[in-house]
N, C-alpha and C. Protein backbone atom coordinates (compact mmCIF):
# COMPACT_ATOMS: atom_id res chain seq x y z
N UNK A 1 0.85 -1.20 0.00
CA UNK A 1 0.00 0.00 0.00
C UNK A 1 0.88 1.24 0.00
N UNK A 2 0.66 2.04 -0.62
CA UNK A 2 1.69 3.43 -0.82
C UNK A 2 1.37 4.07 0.21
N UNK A 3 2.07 5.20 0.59
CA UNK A 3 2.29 6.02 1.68
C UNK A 3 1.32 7.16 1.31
N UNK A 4 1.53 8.10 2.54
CA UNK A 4 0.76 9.26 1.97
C UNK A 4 1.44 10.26 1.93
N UNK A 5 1.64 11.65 1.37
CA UNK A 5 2.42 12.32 0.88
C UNK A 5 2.06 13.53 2.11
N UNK A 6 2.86 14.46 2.53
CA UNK A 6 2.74 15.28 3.30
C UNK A 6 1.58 16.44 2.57
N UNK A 7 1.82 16.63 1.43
CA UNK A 7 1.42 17.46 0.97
C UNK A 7 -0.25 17.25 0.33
N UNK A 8 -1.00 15.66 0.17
CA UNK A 8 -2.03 15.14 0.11
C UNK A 8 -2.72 15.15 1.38
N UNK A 9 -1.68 15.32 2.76
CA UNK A 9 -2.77 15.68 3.82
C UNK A 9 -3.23 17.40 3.95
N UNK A 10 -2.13 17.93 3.26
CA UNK A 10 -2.36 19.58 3.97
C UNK A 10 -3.62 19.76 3.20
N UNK A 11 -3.34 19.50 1.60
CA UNK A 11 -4.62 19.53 0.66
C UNK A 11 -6.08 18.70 0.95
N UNK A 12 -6.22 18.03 1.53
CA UNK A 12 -7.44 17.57 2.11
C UNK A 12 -8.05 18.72 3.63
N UNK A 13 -7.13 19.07 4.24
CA UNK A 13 -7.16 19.67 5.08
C UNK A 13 -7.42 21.10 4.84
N UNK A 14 -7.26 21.96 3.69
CA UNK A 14 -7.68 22.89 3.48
C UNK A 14 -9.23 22.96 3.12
N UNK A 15 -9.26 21.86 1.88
CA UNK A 15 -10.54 21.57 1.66
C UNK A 15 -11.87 21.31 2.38
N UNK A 16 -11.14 20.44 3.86
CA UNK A 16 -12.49 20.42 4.51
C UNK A 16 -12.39 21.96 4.74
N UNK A 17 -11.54 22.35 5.61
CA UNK A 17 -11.75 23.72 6.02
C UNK A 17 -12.65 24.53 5.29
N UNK A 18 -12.83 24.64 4.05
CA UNK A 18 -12.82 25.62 3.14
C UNK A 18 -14.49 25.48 2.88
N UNK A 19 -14.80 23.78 2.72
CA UNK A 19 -15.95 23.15 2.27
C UNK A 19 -16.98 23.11 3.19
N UNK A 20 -17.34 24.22 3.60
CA UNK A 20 -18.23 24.35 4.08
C UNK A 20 -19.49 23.47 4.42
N UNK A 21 -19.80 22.50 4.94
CA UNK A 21 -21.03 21.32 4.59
C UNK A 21 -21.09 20.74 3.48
N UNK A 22 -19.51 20.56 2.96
CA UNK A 22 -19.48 19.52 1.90
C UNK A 22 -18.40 18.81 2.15
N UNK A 23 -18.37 17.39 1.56
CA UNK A 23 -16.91 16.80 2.11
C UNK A 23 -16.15 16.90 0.86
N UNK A 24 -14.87 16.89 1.29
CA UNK A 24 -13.99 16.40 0.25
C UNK A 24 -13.57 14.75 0.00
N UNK A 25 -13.47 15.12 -1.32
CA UNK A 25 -13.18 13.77 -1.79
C UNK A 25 -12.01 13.28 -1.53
N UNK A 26 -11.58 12.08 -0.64
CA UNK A 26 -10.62 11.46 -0.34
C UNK A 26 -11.04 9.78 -0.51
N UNK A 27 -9.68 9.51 -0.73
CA UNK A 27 -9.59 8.21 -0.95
C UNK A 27 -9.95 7.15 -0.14
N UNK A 28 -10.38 6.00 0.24
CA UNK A 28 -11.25 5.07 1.14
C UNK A 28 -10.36 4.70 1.97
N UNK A 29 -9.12 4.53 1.41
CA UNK A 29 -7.49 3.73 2.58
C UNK A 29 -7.11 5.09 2.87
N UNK A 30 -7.52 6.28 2.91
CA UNK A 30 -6.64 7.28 3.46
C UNK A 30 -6.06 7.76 4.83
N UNK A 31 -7.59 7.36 5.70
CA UNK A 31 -6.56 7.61 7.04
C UNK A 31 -6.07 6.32 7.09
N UNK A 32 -6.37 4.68 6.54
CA UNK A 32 -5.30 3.92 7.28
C UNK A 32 -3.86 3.95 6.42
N UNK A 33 -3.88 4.95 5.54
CA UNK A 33 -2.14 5.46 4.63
C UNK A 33 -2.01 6.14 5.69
N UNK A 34 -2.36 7.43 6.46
CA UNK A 34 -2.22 7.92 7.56
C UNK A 34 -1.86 7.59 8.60
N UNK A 35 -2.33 6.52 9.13
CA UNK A 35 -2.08 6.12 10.60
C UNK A 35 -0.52 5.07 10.07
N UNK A 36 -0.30 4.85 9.38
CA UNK A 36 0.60 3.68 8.90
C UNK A 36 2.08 4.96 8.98
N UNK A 37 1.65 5.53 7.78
CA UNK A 37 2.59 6.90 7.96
C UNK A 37 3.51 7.29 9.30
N UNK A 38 1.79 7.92 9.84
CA UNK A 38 2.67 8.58 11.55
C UNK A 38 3.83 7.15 12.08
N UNK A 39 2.86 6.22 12.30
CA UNK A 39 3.75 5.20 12.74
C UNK A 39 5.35 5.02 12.61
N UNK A 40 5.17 4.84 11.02
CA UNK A 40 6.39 4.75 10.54
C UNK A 40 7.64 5.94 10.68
N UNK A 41 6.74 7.71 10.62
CA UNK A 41 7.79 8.40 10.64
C UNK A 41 8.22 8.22 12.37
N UNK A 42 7.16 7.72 13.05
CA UNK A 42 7.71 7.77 15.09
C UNK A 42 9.21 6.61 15.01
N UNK A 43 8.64 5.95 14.11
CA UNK A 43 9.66 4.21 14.23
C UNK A 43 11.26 4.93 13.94
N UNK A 44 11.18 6.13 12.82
CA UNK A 44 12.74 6.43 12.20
C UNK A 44 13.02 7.52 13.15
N UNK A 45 12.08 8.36 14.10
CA UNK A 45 12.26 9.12 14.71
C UNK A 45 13.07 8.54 16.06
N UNK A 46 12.88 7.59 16.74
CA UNK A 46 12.81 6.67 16.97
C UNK A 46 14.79 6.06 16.99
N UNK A 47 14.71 5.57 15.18
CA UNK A 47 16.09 5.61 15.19
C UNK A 47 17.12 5.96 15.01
N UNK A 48 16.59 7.56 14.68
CA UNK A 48 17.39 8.26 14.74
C UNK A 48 18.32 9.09 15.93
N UNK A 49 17.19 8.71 16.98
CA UNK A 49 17.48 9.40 18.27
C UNK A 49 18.03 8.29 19.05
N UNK A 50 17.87 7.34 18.80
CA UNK A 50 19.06 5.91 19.50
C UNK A 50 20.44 6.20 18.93
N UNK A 51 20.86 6.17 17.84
CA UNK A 51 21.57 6.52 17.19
C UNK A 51 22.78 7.95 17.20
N UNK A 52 21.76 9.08 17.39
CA UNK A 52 22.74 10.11 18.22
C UNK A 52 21.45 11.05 18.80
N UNK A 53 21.34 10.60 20.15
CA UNK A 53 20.84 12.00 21.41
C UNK A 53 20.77 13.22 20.58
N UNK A 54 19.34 13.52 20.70
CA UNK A 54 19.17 15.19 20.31
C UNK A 54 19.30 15.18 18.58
N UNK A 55 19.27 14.18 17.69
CA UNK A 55 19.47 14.30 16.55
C UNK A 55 18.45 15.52 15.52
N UNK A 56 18.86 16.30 14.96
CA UNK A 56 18.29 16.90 14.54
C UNK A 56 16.95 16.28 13.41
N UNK A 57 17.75 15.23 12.67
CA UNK A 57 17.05 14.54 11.96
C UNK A 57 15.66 14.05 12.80
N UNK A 58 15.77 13.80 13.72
CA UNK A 58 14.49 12.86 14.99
C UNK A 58 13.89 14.29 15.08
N UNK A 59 14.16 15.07 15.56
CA UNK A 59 13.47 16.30 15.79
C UNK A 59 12.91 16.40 14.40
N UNK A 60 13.41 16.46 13.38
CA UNK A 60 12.31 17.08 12.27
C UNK A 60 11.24 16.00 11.93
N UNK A 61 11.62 15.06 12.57
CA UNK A 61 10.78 13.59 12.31
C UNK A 61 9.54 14.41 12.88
N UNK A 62 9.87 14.03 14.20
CA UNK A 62 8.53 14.68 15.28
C UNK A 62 7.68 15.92 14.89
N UNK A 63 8.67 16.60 14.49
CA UNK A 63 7.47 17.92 14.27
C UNK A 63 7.11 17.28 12.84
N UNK A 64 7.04 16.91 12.20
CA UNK A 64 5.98 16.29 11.02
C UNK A 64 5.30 15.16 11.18
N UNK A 65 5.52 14.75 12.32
CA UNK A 65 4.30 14.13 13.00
C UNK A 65 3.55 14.95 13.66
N UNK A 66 3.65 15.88 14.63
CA UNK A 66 3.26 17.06 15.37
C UNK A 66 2.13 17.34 14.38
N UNK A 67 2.65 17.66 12.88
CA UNK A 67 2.04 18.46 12.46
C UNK A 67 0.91 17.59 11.62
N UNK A 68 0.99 16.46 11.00
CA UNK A 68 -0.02 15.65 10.44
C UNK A 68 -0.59 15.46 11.76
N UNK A 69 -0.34 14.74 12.79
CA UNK A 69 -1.70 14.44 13.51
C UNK A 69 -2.63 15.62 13.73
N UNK A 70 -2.05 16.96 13.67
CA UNK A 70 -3.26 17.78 13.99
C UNK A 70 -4.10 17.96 13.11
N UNK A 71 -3.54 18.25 11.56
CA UNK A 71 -4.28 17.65 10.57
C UNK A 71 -5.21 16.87 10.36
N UNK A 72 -5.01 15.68 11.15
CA UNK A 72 -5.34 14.37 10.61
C UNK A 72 -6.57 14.75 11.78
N UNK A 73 -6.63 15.31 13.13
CA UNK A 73 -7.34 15.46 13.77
C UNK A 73 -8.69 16.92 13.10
N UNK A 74 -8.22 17.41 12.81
CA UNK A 74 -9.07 18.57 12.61
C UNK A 74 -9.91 18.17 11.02
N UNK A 75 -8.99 17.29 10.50
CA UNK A 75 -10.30 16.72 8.86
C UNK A 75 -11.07 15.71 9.71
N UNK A 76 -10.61 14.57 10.81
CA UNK A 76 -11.86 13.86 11.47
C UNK A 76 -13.03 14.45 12.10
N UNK A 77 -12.67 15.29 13.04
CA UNK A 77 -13.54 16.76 12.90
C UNK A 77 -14.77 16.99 12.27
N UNK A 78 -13.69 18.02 11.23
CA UNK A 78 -14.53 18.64 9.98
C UNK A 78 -15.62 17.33 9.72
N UNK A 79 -15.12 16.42 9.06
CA UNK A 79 -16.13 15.18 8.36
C UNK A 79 -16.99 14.31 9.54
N UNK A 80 -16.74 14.42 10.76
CA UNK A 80 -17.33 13.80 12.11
C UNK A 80 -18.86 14.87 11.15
N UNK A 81 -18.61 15.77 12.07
CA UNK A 81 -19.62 16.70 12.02
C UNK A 81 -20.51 17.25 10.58
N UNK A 82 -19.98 17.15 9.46
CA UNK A 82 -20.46 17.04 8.13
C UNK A 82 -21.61 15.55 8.27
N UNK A 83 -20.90 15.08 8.40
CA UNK A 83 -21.40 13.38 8.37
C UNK A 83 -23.15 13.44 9.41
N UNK A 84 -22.92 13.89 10.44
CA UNK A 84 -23.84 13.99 11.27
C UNK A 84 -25.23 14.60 10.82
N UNK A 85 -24.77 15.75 10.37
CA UNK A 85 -25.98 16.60 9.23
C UNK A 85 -26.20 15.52 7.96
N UNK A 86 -25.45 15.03 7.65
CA UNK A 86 -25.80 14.16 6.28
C UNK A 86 -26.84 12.82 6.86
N UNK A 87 -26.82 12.81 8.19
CA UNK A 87 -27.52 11.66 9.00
C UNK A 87 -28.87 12.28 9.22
N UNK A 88 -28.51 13.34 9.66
CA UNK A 88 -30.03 14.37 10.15
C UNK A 88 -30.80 14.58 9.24
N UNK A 89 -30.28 15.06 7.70
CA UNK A 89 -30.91 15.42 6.80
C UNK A 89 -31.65 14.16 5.94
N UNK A 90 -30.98 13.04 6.48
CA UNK A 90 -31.33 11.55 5.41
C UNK A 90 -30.82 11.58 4.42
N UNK A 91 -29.81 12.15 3.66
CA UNK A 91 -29.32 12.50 2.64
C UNK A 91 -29.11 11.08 1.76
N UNK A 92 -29.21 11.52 0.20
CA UNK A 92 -28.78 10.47 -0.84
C UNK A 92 -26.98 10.00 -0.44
N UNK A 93 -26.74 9.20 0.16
CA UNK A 93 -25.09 9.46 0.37
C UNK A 93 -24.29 8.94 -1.02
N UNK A 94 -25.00 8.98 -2.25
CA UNK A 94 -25.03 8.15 -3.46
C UNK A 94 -23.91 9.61 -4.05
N UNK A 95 -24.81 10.67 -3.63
CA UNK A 95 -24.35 11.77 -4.31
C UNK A 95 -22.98 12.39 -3.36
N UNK A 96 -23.20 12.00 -2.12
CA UNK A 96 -21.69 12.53 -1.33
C UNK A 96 -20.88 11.82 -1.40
N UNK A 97 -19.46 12.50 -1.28
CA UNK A 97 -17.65 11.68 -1.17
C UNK A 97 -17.89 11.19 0.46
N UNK A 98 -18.63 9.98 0.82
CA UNK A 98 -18.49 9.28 1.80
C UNK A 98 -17.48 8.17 1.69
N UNK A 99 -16.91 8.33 2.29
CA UNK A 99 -15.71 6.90 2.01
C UNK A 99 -17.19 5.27 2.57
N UNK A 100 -16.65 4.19 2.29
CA UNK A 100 -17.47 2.87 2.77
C UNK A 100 -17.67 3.09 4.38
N UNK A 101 -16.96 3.42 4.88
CA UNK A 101 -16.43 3.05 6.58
C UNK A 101 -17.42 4.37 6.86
N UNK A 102 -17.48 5.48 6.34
CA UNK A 102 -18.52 6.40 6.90
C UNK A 102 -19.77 6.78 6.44
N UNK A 103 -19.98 5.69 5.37
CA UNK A 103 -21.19 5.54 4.69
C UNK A 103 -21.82 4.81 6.26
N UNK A 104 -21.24 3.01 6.24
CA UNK A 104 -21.51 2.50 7.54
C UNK A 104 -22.08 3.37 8.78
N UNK A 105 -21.10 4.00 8.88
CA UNK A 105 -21.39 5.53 10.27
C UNK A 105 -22.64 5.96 9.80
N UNK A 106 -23.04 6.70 8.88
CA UNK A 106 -24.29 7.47 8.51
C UNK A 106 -25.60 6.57 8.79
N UNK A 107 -24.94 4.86 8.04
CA UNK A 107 -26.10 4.61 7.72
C UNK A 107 -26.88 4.39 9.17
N UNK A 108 -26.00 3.44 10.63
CA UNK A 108 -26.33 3.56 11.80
C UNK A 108 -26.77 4.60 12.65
N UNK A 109 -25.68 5.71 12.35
CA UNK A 109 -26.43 6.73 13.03
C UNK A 109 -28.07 7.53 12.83
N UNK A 110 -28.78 7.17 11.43
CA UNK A 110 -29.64 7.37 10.89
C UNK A 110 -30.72 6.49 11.54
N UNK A 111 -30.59 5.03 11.55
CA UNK A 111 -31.15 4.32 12.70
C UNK A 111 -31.33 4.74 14.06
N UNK A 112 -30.20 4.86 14.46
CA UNK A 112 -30.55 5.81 15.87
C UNK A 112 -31.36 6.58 16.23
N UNK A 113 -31.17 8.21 15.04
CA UNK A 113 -31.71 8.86 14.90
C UNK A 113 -33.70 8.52 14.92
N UNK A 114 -33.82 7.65 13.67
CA UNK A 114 -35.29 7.23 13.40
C UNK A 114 -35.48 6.95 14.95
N UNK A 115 -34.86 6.26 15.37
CA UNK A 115 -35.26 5.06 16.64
C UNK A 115 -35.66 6.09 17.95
N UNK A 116 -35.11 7.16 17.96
CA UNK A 116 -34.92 8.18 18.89
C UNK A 116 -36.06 8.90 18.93
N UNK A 117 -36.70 9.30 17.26
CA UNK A 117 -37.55 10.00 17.18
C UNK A 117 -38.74 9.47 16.96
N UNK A 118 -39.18 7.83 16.68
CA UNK A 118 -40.22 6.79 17.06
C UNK A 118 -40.63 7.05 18.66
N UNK A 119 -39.67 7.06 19.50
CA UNK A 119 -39.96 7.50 20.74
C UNK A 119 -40.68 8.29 21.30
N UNK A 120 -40.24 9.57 20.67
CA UNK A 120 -40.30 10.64 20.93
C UNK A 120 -42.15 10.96 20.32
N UNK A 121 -42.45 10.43 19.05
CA UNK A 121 -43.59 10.48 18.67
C UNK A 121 -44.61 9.84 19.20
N UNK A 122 -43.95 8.44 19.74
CA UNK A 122 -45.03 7.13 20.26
C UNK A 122 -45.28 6.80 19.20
N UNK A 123 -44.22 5.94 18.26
CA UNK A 123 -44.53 5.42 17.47
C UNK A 123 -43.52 4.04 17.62
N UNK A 124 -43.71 2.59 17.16
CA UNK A 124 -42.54 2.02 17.38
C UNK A 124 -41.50 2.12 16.02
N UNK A 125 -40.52 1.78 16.35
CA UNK A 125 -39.46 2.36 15.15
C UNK A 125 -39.94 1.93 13.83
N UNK A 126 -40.21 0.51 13.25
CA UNK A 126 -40.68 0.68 12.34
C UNK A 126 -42.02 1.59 11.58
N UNK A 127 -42.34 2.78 12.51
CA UNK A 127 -43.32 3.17 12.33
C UNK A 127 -44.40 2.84 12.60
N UNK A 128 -45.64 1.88 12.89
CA UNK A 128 -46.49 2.34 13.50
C UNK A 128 -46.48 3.23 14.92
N UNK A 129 -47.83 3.17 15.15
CA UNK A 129 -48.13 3.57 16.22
C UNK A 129 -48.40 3.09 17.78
N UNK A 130 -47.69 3.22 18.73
CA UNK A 130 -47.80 2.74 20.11
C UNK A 130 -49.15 2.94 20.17
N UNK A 131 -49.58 1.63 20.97
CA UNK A 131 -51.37 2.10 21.62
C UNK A 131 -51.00 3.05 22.70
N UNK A 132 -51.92 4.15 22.42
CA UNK A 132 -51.96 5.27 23.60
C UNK A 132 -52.82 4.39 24.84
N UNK A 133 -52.13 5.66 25.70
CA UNK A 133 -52.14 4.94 27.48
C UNK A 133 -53.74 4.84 27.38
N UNK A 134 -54.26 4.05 28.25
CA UNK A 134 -55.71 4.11 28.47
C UNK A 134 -56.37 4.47 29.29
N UNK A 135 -57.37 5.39 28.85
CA UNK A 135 -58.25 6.55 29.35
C UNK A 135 -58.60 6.27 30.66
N UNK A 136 -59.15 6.84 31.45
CA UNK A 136 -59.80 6.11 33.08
C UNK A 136 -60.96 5.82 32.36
N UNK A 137 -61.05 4.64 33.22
CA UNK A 137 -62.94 3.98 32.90
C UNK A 137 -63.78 4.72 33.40
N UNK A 138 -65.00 5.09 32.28
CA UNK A 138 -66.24 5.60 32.99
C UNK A 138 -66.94 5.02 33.90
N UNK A 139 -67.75 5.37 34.48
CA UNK A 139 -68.52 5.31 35.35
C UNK A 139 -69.45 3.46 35.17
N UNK A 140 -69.73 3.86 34.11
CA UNK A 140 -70.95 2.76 33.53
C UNK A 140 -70.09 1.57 33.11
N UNK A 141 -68.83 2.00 32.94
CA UNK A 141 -67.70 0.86 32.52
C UNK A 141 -67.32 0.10 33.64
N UNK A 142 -66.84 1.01 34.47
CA UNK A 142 -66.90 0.75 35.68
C UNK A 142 -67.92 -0.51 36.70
N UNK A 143 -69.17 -0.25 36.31
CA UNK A 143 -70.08 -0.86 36.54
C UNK A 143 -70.09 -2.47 35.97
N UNK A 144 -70.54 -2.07 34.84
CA UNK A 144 -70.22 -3.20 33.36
C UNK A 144 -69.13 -4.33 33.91
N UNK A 145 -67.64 -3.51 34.68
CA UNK A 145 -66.70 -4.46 34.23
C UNK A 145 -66.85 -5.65 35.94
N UNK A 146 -67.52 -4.62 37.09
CA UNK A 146 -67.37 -5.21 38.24
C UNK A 146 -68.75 -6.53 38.24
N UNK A 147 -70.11 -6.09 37.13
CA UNK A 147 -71.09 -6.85 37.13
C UNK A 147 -70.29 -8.22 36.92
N UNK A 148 -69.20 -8.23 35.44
CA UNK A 148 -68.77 -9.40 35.01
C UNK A 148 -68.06 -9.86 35.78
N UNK A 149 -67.02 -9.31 36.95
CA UNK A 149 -65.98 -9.71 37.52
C UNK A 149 -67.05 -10.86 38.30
N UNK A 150 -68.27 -10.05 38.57
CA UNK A 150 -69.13 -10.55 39.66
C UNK A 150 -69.46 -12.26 39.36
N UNK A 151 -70.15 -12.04 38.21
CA UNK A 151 -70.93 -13.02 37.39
C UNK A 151 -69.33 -14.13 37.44
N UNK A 152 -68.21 -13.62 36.86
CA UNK A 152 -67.35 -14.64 36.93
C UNK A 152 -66.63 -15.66 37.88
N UNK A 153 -66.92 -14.50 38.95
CA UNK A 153 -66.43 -15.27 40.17
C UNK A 153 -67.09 -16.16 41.04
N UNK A 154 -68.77 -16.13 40.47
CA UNK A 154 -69.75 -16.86 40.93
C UNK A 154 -69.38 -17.80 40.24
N UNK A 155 -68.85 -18.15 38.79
CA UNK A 155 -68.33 -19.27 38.02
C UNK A 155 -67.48 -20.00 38.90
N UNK A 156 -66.15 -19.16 39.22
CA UNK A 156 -65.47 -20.14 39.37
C UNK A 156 -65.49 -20.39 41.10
N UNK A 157 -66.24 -19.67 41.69
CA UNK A 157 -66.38 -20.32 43.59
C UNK A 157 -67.88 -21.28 43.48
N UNK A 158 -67.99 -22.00 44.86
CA UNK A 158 -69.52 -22.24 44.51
C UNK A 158 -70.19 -21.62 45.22
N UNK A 159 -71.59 -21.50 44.95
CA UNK A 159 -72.85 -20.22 45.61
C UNK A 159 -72.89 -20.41 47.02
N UNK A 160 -72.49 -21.65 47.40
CA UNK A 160 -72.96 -21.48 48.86
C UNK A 160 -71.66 -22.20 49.48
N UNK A 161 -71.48 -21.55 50.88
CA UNK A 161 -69.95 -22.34 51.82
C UNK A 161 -70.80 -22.80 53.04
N UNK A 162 -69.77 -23.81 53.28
CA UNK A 162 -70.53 -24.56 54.74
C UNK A 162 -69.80 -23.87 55.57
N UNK A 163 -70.39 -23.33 56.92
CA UNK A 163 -69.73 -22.85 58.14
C UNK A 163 -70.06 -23.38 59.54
N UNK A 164 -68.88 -23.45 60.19
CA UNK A 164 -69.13 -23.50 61.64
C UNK A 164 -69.34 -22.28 62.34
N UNK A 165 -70.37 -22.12 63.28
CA UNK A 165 -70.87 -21.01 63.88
C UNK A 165 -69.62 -20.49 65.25
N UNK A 166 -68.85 -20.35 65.53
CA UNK A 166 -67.84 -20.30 66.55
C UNK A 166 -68.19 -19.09 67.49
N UNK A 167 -69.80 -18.05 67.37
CA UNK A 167 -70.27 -17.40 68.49
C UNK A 167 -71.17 -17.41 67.50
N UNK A 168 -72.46 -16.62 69.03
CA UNK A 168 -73.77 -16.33 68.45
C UNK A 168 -73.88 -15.49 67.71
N UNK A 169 -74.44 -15.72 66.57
CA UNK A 169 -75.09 -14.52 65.67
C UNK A 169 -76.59 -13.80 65.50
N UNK A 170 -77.14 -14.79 66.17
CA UNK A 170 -78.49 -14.28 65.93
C UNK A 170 -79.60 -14.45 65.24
N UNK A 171 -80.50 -13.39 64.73
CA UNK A 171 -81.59 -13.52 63.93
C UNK A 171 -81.38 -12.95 62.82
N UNK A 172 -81.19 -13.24 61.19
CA UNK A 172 -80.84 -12.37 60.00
C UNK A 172 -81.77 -13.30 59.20
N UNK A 173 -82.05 -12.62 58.21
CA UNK A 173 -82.81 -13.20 57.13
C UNK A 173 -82.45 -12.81 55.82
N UNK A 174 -82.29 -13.75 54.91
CA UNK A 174 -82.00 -13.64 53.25
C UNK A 174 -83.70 -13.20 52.78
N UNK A 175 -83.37 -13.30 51.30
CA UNK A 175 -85.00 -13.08 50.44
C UNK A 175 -85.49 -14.73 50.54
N UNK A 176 -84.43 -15.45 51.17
CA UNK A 176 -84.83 -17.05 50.76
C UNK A 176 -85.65 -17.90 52.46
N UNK A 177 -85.08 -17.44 53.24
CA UNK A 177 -85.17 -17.92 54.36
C UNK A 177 -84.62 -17.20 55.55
N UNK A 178 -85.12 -17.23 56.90
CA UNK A 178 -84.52 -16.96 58.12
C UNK A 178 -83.66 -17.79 58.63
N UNK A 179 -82.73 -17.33 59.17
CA UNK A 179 -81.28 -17.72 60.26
C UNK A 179 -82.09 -17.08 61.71
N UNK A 180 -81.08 -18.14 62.59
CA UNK A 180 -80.96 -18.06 64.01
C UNK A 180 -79.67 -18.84 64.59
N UNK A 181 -78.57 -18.32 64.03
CA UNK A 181 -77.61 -18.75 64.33
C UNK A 181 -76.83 -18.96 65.77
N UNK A 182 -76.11 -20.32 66.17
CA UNK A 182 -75.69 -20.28 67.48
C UNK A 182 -74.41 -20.73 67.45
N UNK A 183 -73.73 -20.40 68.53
CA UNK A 183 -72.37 -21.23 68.36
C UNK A 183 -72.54 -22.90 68.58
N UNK A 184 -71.44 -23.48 67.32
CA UNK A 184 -71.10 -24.78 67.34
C UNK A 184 -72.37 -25.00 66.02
N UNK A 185 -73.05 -24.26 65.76
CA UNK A 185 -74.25 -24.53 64.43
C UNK A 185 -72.91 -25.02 63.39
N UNK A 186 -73.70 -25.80 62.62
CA UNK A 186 -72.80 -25.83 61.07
C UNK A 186 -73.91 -25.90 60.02
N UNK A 187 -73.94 -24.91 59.14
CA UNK A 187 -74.97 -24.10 58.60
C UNK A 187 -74.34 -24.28 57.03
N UNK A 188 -75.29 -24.36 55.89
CA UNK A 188 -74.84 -23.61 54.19
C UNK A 188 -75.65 -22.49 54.38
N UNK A 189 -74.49 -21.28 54.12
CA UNK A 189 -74.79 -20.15 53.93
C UNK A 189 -74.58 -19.80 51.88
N UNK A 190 -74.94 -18.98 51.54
CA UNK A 190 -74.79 -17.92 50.58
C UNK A 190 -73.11 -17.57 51.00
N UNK A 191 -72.58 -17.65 49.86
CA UNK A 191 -70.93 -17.51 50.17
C UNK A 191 -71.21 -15.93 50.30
N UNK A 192 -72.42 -15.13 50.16
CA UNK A 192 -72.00 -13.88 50.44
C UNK A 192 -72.40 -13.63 51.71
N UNK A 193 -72.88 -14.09 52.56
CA UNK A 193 -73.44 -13.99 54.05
C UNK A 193 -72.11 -14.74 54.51
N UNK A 194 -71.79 -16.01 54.25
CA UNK A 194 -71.01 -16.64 54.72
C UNK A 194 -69.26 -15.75 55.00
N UNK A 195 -69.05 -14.72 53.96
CA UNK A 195 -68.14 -14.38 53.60
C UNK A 195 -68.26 -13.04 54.88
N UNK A 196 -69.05 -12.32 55.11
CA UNK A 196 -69.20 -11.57 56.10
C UNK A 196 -68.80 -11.57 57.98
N UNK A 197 -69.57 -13.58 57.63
CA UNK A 197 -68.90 -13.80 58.82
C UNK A 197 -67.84 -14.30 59.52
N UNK A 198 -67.78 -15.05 58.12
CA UNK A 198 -65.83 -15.17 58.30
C UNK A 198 -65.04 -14.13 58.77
N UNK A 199 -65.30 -12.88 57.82
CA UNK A 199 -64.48 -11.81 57.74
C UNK A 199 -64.78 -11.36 59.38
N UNK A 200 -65.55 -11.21 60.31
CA UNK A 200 -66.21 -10.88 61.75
C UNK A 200 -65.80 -11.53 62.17
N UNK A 201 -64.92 -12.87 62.24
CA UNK A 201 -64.93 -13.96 62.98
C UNK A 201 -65.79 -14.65 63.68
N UNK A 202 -66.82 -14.58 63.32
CA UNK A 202 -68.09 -15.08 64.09
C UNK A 202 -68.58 -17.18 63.85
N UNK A 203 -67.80 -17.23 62.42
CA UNK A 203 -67.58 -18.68 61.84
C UNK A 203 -66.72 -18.87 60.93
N UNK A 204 -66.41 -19.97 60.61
CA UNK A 204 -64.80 -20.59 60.17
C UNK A 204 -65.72 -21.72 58.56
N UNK A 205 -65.13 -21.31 57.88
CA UNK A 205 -65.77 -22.43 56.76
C UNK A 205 -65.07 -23.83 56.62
N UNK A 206 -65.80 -24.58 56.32
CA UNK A 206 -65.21 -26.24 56.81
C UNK A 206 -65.06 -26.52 55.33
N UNK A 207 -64.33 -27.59 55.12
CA UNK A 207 -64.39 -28.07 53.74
C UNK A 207 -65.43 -29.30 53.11
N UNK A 208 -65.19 -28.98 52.09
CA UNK A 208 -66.36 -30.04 51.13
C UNK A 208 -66.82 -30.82 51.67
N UNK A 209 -65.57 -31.86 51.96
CA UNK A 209 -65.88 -33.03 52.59
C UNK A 209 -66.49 -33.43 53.77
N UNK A 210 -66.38 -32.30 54.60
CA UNK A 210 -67.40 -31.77 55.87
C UNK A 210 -65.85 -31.98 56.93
């Protein structure tokens, strides 16, 4: 792979400067000709200064490294931030000097982006729409939903519990019949009478089997 020329970085480097929200066209291996570069001029810098302490030659090494990495830093920069708007805007990247490696970048960060703003809408990323939160129940809904809870739970308990009477209760009457309950009685109540006196402690429900 060929090197890169000192003078192919300054010229890219003006260009972003210059290019206002446009990139310049550079080559796809360019920063890794770059990073290979610095390397190589640190390696002679390197042996030149093993060689003789304080070499002038090592010193001019360094400052042309000095001076490409800032380069090399201020076009990542420039094109970081170009790139970002080219993400925001959705741009054709058909028509921009995106190298492959920051096509990749655009195309993810564009995902993000969508994914960020699905959120933000209540929508899920592929676009539809999140079900919105749900309203408080009316009144009559309200009603509606406790009749069924009602009706269902008569399904699954049965209508009536057997109880032991464990104190006196007295004289009460259903629409069906009168009570005169005493302690030690063992009575079928209406699981909804029955359920009252459980809850009072007044009787204890026995099981099926007696």
């Amino acid at each position: 792979m060929p090197g890169v020329e000192f003078s192919e970085v300054s010229s890219i480097y003006r260009l972003e400067r210059d290019k206002h929200g446009e990139l310049a066209k550079i080559p796809a291996d360019f920063f890794q000709r770059l990073r290979e570069h610095v390397v190589e001029l640190r390696r002679q810098a390197g042996v030149e200064e093993a060689a003789s302490q304080g070499s002038k030659k090592a010193m001019m090494l360094i400052e042309e490294v000095k001076k490409l990495t800032t380069m090399a830093d201020h076009i990542i920069d420039c094109r970081e931030r170009k790139l970002v708007l080219l993400a925001q805007a959705r741009a054709d990247l058909s028509k921009k000097n995106v190298t492959p490696a920051e096509r990749e970048f655009v195309e993810a960060l564009v995902k993000v982006l969508d994914s960020h703003k699905a959120k933000l809408e209540g929508r899920h990323a592929h676009g539809e729409r999140c079900e919105a939160a749900e309203a408080p129940a009316k009144p009559e809904e309200l009603a509606a939903h406790h009749e069924e809870a009602h009706e269902h739970a008569a399904v699954q308990s049965p209508a009536m519990a057997v109880l032991q009477v464990i104190e006196d209760v007295g004289e009460f009457a259903n629409a069906e019949r009168d009570y005169n309950l005493r302690k030690a009685d063992v009575v079928s109540l209406p699981r909804e009478f029955a359920s009252v006196l459980i809850q009072q402690g007044k009787a204890r429900e026995l099981a099926a089997d007696g």
